[in-house]
Protein backbone atom coordinates (compact mmCIF):
# COMPACT_ATOMS: atom_id res chain seq x y z
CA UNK A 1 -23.79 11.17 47.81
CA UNK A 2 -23.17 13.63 44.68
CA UNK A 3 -24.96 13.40 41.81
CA UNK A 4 -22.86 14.11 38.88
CA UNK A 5 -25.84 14.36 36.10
CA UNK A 6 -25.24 12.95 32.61
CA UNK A 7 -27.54 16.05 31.31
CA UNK A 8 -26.24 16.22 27.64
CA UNK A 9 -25.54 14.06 24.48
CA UNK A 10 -22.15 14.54 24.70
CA UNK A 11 -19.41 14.62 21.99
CA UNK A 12 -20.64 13.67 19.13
CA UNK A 13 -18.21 15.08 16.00
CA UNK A 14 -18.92 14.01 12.02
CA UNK A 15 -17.21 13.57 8.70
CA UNK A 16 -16.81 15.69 6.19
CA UNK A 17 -19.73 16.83 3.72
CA UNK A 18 -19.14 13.52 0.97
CA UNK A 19 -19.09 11.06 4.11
CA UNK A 20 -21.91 13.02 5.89
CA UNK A 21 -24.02 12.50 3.10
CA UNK A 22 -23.24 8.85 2.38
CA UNK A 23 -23.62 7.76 6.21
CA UNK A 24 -26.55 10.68 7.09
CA UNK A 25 -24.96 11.98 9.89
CA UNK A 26 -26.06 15.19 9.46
CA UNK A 27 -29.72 16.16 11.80
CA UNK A 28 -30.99 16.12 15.21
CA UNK A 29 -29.63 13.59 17.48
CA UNK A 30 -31.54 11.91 20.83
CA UNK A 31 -29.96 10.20 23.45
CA UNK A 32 -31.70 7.27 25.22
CA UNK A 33 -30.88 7.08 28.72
CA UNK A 34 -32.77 4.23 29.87
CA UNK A 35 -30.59 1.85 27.55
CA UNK A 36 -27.59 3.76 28.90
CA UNK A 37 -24.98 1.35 30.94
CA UNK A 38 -23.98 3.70 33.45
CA UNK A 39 -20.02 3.71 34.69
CA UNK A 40 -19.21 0.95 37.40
CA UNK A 41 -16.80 3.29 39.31
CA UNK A 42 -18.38 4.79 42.28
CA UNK A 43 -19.24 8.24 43.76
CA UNK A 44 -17.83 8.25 47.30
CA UNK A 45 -18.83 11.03 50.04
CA UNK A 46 -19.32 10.92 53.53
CA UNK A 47 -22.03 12.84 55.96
CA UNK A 48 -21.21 12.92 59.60
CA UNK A 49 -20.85 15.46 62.47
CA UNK A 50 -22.57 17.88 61.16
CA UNK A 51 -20.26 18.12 57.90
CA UNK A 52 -19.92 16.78 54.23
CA UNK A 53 -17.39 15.29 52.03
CA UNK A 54 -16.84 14.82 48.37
CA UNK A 55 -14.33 12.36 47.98
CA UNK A 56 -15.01 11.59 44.09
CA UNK A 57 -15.38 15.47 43.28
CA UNK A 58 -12.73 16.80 41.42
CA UNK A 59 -11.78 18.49 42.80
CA UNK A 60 -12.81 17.06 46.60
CA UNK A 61 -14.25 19.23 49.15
CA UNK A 62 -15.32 19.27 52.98
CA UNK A 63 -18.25 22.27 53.80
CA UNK A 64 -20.57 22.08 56.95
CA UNK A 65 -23.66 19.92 56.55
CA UNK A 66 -26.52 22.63 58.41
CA UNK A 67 -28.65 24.13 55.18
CA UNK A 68 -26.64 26.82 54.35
CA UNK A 69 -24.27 28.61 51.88
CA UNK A 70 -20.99 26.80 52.10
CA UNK A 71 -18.21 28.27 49.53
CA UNK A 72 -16.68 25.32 47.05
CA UNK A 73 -13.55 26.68 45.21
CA UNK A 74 -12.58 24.84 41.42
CA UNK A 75 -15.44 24.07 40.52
CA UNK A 76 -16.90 25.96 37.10
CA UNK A 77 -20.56 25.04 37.39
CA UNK A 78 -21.11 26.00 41.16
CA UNK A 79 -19.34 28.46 44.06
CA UNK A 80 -21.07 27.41 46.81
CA UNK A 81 -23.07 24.26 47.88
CA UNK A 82 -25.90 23.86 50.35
CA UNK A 83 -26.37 20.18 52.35
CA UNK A 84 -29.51 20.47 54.43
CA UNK A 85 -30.28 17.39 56.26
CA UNK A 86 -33.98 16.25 55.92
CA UNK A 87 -34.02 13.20 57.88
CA UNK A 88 -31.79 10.24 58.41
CA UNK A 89 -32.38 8.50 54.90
CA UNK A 90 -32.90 11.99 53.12
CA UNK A 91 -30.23 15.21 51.75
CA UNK A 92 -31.36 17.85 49.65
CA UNK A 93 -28.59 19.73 47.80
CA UNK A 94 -28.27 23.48 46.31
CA UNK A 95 -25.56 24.90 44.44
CA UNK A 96 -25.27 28.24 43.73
CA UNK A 97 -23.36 30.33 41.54
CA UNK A 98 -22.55 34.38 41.66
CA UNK A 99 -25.70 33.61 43.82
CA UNK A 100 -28.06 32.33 41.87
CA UNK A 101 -29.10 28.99 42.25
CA UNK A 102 -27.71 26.59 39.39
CA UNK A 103 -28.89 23.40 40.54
CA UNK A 104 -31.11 21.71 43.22
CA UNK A 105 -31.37 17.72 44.20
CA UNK A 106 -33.01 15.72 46.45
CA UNK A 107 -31.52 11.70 47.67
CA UNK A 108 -33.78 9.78 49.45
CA UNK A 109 -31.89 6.01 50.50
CA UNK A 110 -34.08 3.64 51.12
CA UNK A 111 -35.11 1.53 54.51
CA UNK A 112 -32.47 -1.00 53.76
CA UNK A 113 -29.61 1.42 53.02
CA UNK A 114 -28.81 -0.14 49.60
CA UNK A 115 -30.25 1.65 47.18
CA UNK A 116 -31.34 5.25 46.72
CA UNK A 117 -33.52 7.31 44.33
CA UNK A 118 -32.55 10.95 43.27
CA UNK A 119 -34.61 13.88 41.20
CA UNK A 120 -32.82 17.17 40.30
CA UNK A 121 -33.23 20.10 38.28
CA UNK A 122 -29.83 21.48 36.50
CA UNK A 123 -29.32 24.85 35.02
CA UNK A 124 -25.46 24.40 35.67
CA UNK A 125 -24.30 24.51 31.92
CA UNK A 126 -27.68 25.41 30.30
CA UNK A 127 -28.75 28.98 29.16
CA UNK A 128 -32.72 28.21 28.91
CA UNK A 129 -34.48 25.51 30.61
CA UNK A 130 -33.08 23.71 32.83
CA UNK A 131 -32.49 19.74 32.58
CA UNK A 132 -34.45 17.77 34.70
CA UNK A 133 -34.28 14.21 36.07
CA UNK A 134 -34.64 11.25 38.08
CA UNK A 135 -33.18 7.64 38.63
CA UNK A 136 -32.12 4.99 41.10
CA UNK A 137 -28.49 4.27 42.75
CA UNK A 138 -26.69 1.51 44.82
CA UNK A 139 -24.58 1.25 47.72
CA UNK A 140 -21.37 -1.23 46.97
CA UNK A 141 -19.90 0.24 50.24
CA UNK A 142 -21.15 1.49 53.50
CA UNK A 143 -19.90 4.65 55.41
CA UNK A 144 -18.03 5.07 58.56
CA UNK A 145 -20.43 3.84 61.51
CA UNK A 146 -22.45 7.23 62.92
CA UNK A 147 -22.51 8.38 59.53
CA UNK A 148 -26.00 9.49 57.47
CA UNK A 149 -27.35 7.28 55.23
CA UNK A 150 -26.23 8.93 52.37
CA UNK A 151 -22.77 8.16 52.97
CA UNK A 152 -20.45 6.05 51.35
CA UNK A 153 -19.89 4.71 47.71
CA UNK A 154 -22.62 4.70 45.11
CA UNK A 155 -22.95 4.33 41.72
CA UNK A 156 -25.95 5.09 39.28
CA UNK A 157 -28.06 2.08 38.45
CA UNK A 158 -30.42 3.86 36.29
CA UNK A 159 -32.15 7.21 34.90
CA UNK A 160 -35.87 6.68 35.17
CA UNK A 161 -36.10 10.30 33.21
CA UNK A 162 -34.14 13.36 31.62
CA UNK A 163 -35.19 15.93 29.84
CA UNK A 164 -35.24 15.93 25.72
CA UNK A 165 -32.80 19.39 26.01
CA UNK A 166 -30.23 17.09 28.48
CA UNK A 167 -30.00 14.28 25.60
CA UNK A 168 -31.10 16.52 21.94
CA UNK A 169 -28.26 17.55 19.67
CA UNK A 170 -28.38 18.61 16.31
CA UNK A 171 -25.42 18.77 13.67
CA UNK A 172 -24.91 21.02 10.20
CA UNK A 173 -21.90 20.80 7.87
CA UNK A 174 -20.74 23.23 5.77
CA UNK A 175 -17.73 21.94 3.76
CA UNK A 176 -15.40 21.00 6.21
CA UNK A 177 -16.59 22.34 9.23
CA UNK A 178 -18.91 20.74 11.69
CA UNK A 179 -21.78 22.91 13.65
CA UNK A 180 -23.25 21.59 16.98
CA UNK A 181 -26.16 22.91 18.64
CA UNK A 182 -27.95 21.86 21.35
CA UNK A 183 -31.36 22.68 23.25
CA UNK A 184 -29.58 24.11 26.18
CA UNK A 185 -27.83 26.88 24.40
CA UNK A 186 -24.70 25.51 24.22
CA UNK A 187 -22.63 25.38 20.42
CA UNK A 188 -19.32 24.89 18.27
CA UNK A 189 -18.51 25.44 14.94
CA UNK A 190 -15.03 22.83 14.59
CA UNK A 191 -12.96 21.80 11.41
CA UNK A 192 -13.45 18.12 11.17
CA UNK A 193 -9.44 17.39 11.12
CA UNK A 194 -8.58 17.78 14.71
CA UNK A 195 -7.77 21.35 14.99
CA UNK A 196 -9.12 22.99 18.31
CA UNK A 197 -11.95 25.02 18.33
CA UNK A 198 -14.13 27.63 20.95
CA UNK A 199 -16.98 25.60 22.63
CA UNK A 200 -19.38 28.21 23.62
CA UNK A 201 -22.02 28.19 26.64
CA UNK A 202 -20.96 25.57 29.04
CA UNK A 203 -18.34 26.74 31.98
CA UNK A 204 -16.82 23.69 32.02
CA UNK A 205 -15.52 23.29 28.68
CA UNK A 206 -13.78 26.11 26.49
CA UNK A 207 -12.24 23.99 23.57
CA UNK A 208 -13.15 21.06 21.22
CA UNK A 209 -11.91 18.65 18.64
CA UNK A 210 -13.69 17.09 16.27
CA UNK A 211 -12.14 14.10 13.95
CA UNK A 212 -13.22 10.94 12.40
CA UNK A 213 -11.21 7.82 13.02
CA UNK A 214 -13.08 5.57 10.57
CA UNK A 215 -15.97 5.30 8.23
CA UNK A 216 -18.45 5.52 10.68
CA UNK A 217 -16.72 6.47 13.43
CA UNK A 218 -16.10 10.10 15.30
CA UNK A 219 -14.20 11.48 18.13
CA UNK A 220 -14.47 14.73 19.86
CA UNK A 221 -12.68 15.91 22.43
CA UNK A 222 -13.42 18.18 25.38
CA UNK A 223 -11.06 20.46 26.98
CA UNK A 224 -11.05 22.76 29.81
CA UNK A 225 -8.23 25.50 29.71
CA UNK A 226 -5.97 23.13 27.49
CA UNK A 227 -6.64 19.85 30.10
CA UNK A 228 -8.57 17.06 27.87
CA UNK A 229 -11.58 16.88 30.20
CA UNK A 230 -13.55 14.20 28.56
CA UNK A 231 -13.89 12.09 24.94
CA UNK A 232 -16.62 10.41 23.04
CA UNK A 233 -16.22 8.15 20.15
CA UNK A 234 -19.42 7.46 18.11
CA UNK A 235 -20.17 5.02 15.91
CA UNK A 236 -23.11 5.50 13.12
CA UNK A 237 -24.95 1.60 12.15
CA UNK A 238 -24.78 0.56 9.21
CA UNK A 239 -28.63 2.24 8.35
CA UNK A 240 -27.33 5.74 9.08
CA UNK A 241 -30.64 5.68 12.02
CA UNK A 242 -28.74 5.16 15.22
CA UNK A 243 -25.39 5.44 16.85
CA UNK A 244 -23.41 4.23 19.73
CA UNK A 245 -21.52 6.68 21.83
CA UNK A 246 -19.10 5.74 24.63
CA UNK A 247 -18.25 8.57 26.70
CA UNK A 248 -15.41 8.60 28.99
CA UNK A 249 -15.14 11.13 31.96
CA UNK A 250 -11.32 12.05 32.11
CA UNK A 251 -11.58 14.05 35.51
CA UNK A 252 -13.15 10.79 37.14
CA UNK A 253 -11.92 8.17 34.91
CA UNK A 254 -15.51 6.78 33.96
CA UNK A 255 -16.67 6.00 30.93
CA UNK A 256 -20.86 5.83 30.13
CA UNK A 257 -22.39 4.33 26.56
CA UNK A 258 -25.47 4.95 25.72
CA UNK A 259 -27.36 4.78 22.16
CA UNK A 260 -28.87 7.57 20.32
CA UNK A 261 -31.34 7.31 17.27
CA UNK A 262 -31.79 10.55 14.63
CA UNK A 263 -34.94 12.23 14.62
C-alpha cells in the first residue's frame, strides 16, 4: 500500500489588492485535516514473492520487496524505494533521493485485514522540517491469494495528525501580484490573471497559475514541465475567517476538500 501524503495546503491563489481587502484574503492560512473528506478512489499495490507493485503510482513500478535500495525512475520526489517486510500485517517504506533519505513510513493492517494505520515522516518537497503524520485506511478490495497483507486497494479514511508546516500557508499582495509562502520552504510570486509563473522549492511542480473565477472564489493551477498536475479552487465564507478548498489530483484523478480557517 503507498501512501501518497496530503502534506501541504495546496493551491490556494487570491484577488487582486481592492478584492483582497474587501474579502481579507490576505494572511496565514491553516488547513484542517481531520474535517478533510479524503478521495474515494483507491491506492492499489500488490506484495508477493518477494516483490512490490505500485499500480496507482504514476507512474507504476515493480522493485524487489527484501529491505533494500531498489531504483524507481519518473518519479521527482524519490530515486529509489526501500520495502522491508516486518511481519505479515506490517511494511516499512524508505525512499531515497541522490541518496539521502526523503521519506520514511511504516503500515501496520490490522488482525482482520480491513483496515490499516500508517505514520510517516516526509522531507520529499520540504527544505526544513520535515512533515509528519499519521491516520487510518480501508481495504475495499483484497489482493491476489499468497499475497501480504498490505496488498490490494485502499483508500485513506482519515489523518489522525499532520504537521502545522504540511497544512500552514501564508499569502501577501502587492498590486496585482500574489506571494505564497509556506513553512516548508516552498514559494511563488504569480500575477493574479492567469499568466504562468516559477513555483520554487518543490520537485514536483515548476509552474503556477493563479486566477479568480468569482467574488470569493480562486483557482490555481499546478504544473509540472507544462503538464497541469493538479488544481484547487477555494472559496472564502462570507466572514472572510474560513475557506473551502477542493483539490483535485490530475496524475490520479482524485480530488480531496478540506476546510481551512485564517490565523
Amino acid at each position: 500500500m503507498k501512501i501518497f501524503v496530503a502534506a501541504t495546503l495546496l493551491a490556494i491563489a487570491f484577488a487582486p489588492v481592492q478584492a483582497m481587502a474587501e474579502n481579507g484574503f490576505d494572511g496565514t492560512w491553516k488547513g484542517d485535516v481531520s474535517s478533510a473528506q479524503m478521495p474515494k478512489k483507491p491506492d492499489v499495490s500488490v506484495l508477493k514473492d518477494g516483490m512490490y507493485t505500485c499500480k496507482t503510482c504514476a507512474p507504476a513500478y515493480t522493485i524487489k520487496a527484501d529491505g533494500t535500495d531498489q531504483a524507481v525512475t519518473g518519479h521527482p520526489y524519490f530515486d529509489t524505494e526501500a520495502i522491508k517486510v516486518v511481519d505479515d500485517h506490517t511494511i516499512q517504506v524508505t525512499d531515497k533521493k541522490a541518496g539521502k533519505t526523503v521519506t520514511t513510513s511504516t503500515v501496520t493492517v490490522a488482525p482482520d485485514g480491513k483496515t490499516a494505520t500508517f505514520e510517516f515522516t516526509d522531507s520529499s518537497n520540504s527544505n526544513g522540517a520535515p512533515v509528519t503524520g499519521k491516520g487510518t485506511s480501508k481495504q475495499v478490495a483484497k489482493g491476489p491469494a499468497g499475497s501480504h497483507a498490505t496488498s490490494g486497494s485502499w483508500i485513506t479514511t482519515s489523518f489522525a495528525s499532520l504537521s502545522d508546516n504540511g497544512v500552514t500557508v501564508t499569502y501577501k499582495t502587492d498590486g496585482d501580484m500574489l506571494t505564497m509562502t509556506d513553512l516548508t520552504g516552498q514559494s511563488y510570486t504569480a500575477k493574479m490573471d492567469g499568466t504562468e509563473a516559477p513555483f520554487k522549492g518543490d520537485p514536483g511542480v515548476t509552474s503556477v497559475t493563479v486566477k479568480m473565477t468569482g467574488k470569493r472564489t480562486l483557482v490555481e493551477t499546478d504544473k509540472r514541465d507544462g503538464k497541469v498536475i493538479g488544481r484547487a479552487t477555494s472559496t472564502l465564507n462570507k466572514s472572510g475567517t474560513a475557506m473551502h478548498v477542493s483539490y483535485y489530483d490530475a496524475l490520479h484523478a482524485r480530488t480531496t476538500t478540506y476546510p481551512a480557517t485564517k490565523q
